[in-house]
Protein backbone atom coordinates (compact mmCIF):
# COMPACT_ATOMS: atom_id res chain seq x y z
CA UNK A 1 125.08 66.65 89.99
CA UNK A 2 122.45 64.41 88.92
CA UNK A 3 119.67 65.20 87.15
CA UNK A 4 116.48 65.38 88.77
CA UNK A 5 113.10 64.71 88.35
CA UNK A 6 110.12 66.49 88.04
CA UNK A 7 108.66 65.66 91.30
CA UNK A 8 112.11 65.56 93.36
CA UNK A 9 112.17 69.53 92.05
CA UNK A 10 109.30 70.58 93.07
CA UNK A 11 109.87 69.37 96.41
CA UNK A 12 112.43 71.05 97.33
CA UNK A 13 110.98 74.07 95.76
CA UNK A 14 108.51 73.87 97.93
CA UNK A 15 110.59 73.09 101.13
CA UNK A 16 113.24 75.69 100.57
CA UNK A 17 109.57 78.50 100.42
CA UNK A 18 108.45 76.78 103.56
CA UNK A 19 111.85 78.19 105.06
CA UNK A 20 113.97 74.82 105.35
CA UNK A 21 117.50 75.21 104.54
CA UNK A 22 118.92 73.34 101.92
CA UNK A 23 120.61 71.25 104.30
CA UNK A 24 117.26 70.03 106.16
CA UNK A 25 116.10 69.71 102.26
CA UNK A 26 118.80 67.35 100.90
CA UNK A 27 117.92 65.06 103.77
CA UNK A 28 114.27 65.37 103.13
CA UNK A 29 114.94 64.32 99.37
CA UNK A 30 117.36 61.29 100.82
CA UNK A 31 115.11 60.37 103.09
CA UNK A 32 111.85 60.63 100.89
CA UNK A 33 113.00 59.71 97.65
CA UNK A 34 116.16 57.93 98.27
CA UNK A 35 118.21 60.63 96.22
CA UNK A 36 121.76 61.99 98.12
CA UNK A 37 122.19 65.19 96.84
CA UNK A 38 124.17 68.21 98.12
CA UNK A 39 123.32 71.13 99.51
CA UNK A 40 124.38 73.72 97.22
CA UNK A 41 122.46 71.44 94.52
CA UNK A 42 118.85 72.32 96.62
CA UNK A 43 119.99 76.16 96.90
CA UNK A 44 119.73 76.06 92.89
CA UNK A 45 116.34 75.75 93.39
CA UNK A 46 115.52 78.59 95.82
CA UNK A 47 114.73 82.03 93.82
CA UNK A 48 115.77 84.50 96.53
CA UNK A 49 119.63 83.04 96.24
CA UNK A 50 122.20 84.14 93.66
CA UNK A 51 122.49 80.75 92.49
CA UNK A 52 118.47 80.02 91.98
CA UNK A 53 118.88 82.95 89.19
CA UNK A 54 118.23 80.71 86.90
CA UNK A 55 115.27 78.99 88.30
CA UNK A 56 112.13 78.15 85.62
CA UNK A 57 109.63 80.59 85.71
CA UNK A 58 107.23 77.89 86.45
CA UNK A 59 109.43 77.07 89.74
CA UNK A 60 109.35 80.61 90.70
CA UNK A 61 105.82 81.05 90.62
CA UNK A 62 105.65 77.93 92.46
CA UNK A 63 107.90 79.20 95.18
CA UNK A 64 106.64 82.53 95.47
CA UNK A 65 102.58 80.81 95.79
CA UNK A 66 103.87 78.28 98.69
CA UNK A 67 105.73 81.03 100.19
CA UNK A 68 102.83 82.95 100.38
CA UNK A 69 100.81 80.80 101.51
CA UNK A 70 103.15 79.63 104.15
CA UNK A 71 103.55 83.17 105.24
CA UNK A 72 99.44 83.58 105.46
CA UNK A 73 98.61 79.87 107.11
CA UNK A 74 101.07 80.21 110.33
CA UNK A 75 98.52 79.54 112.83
CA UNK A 76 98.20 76.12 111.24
CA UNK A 77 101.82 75.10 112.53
CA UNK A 78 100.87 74.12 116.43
CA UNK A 79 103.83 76.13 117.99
CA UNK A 80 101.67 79.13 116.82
CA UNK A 81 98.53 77.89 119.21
CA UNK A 82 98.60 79.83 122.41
CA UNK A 83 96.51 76.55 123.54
CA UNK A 84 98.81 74.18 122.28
CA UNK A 85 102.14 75.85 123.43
CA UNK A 86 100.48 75.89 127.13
CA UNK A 87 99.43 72.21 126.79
CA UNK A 88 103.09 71.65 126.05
CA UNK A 89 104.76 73.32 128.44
CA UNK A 90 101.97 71.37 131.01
CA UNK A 91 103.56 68.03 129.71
CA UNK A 92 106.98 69.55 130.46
CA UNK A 93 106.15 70.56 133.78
CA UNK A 94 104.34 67.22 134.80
CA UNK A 95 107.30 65.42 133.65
CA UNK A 96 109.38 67.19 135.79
CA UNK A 97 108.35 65.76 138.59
CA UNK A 98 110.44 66.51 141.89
CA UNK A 99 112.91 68.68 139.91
CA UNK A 100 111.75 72.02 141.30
CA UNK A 101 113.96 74.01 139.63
CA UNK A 102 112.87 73.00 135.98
CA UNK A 103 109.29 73.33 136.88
CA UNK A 104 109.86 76.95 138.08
CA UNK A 105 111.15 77.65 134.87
CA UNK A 106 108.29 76.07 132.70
CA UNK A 107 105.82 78.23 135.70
CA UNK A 108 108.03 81.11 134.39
CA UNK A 109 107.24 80.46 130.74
CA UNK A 110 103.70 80.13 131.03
CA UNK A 111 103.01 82.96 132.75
CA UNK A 112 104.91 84.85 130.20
CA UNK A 113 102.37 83.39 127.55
CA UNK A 114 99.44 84.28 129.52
CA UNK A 115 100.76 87.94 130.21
CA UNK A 116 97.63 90.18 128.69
CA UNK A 117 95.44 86.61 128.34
CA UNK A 118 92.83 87.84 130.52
CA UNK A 119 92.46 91.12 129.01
CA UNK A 120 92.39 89.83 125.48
CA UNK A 121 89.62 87.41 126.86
CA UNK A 122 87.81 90.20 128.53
CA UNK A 123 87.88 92.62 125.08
CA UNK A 124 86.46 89.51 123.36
CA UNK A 125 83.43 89.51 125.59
CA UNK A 126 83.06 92.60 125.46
CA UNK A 127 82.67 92.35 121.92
CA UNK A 128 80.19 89.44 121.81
CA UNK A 129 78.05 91.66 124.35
CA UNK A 130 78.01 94.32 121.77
CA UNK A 131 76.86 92.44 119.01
CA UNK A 132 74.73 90.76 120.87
CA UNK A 133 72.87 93.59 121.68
CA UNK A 134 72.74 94.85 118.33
CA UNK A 135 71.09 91.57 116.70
CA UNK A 136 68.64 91.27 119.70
CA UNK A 137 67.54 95.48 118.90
CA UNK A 138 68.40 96.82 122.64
CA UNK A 139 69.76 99.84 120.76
CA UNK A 140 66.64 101.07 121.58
CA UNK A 141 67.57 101.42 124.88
CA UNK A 142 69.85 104.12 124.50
CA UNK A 143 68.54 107.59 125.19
CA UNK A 144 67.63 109.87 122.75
CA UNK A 145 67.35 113.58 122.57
CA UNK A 146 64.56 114.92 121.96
CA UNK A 147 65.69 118.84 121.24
CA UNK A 148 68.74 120.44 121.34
CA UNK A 149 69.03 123.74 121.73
CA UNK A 150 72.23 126.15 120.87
CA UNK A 151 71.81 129.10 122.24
CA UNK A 152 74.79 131.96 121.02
CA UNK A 153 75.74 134.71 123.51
CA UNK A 154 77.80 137.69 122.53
CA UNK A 155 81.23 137.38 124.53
CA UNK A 156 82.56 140.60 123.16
CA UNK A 157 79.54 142.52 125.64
CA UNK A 158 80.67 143.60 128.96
CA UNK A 159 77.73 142.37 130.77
CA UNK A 160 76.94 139.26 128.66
CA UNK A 161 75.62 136.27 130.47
CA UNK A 162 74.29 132.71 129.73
CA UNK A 163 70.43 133.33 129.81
CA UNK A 164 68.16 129.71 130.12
CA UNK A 165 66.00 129.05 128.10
CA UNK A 166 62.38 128.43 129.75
CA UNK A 167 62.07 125.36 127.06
CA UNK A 168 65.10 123.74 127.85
CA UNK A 169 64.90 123.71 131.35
CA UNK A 170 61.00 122.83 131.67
CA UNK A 171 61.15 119.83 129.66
């Protein structure tokens, strides 16, 4: 196994937190760097894997930082865009063309990622509404009681009844 370099390590530290195998990584580093090595040489460098045991504990804070931010930032990887997936499958579906069968499918799969869009939509008005309201002060609107009256009646008396109160019902 050849040694590597500082940069070439840190690399595929990176890659292997961002969830490529070591495989996919080995290319990467042949590809980027012009370096062939093997597999089992980039699973060295993964912390989570017997053989990364004895992984620098700089490259293991490195991993577990670009893990989590991986983890964190997902919606900035364009498969995770509800907006993006759709415009996708609308490139599928228009490339289609007279294959009717295909373009059912892709009709299939978007209305599976629009099942509960218009309710989500909906809530999120909703919401603006509210807050709305409350920065333009219309919580004055609301009604608000004036008096309240509780009133206690013995229950345990044979005869006891709910008796109004000439207040309560005047005004």
């Amino acid at each position: 196994m050849a040694a590597l370099k500082e940069p070439v390590k840190i690399f595929i530290v990176q890659s292997l937190a961002c969830f490529d195998t070591p495989q996919q990584v080995a290319d990467a580093v042949k590809q980027r760097f012009g370096i062939e090595i093997d597999r089992r040489q980039c699973e060295a460098y993964d912390p989570t894997k017997a053989t990364g045991k004895n992984l620098s504990k700089k490259l293991i804070t490195l991993f577990n930082k670009t893990r989590a931010d991986f983890q964190k930032n997902v919606y900035d990887i364009p498969l995770a865009n509800k907006a993006y997936r759709l415009r996708e499958l609308q490139n599928i579906y228009e490339g289609w063309k007279n294959n009717r069968l295909m373009k059912q499918g892709v009709i299939k799969q978007v209305r599976e990622e629009m099942q509960g869009h218009d309710l989500m939509l909906l809530n999120v008005e909703l919401k603006q509404l509210e807050i709305e309201k409350i920065r333009e002060g219309e919580r004055d609107d609301d009604p608000t009681p004036v008096k309240v009256t509780i009133q206690v009646v013995d229950a345990s008396k044979k005869d006891a009844e709910h008796q109004s109160d000439a207040e309560c019902t005047s005004g």
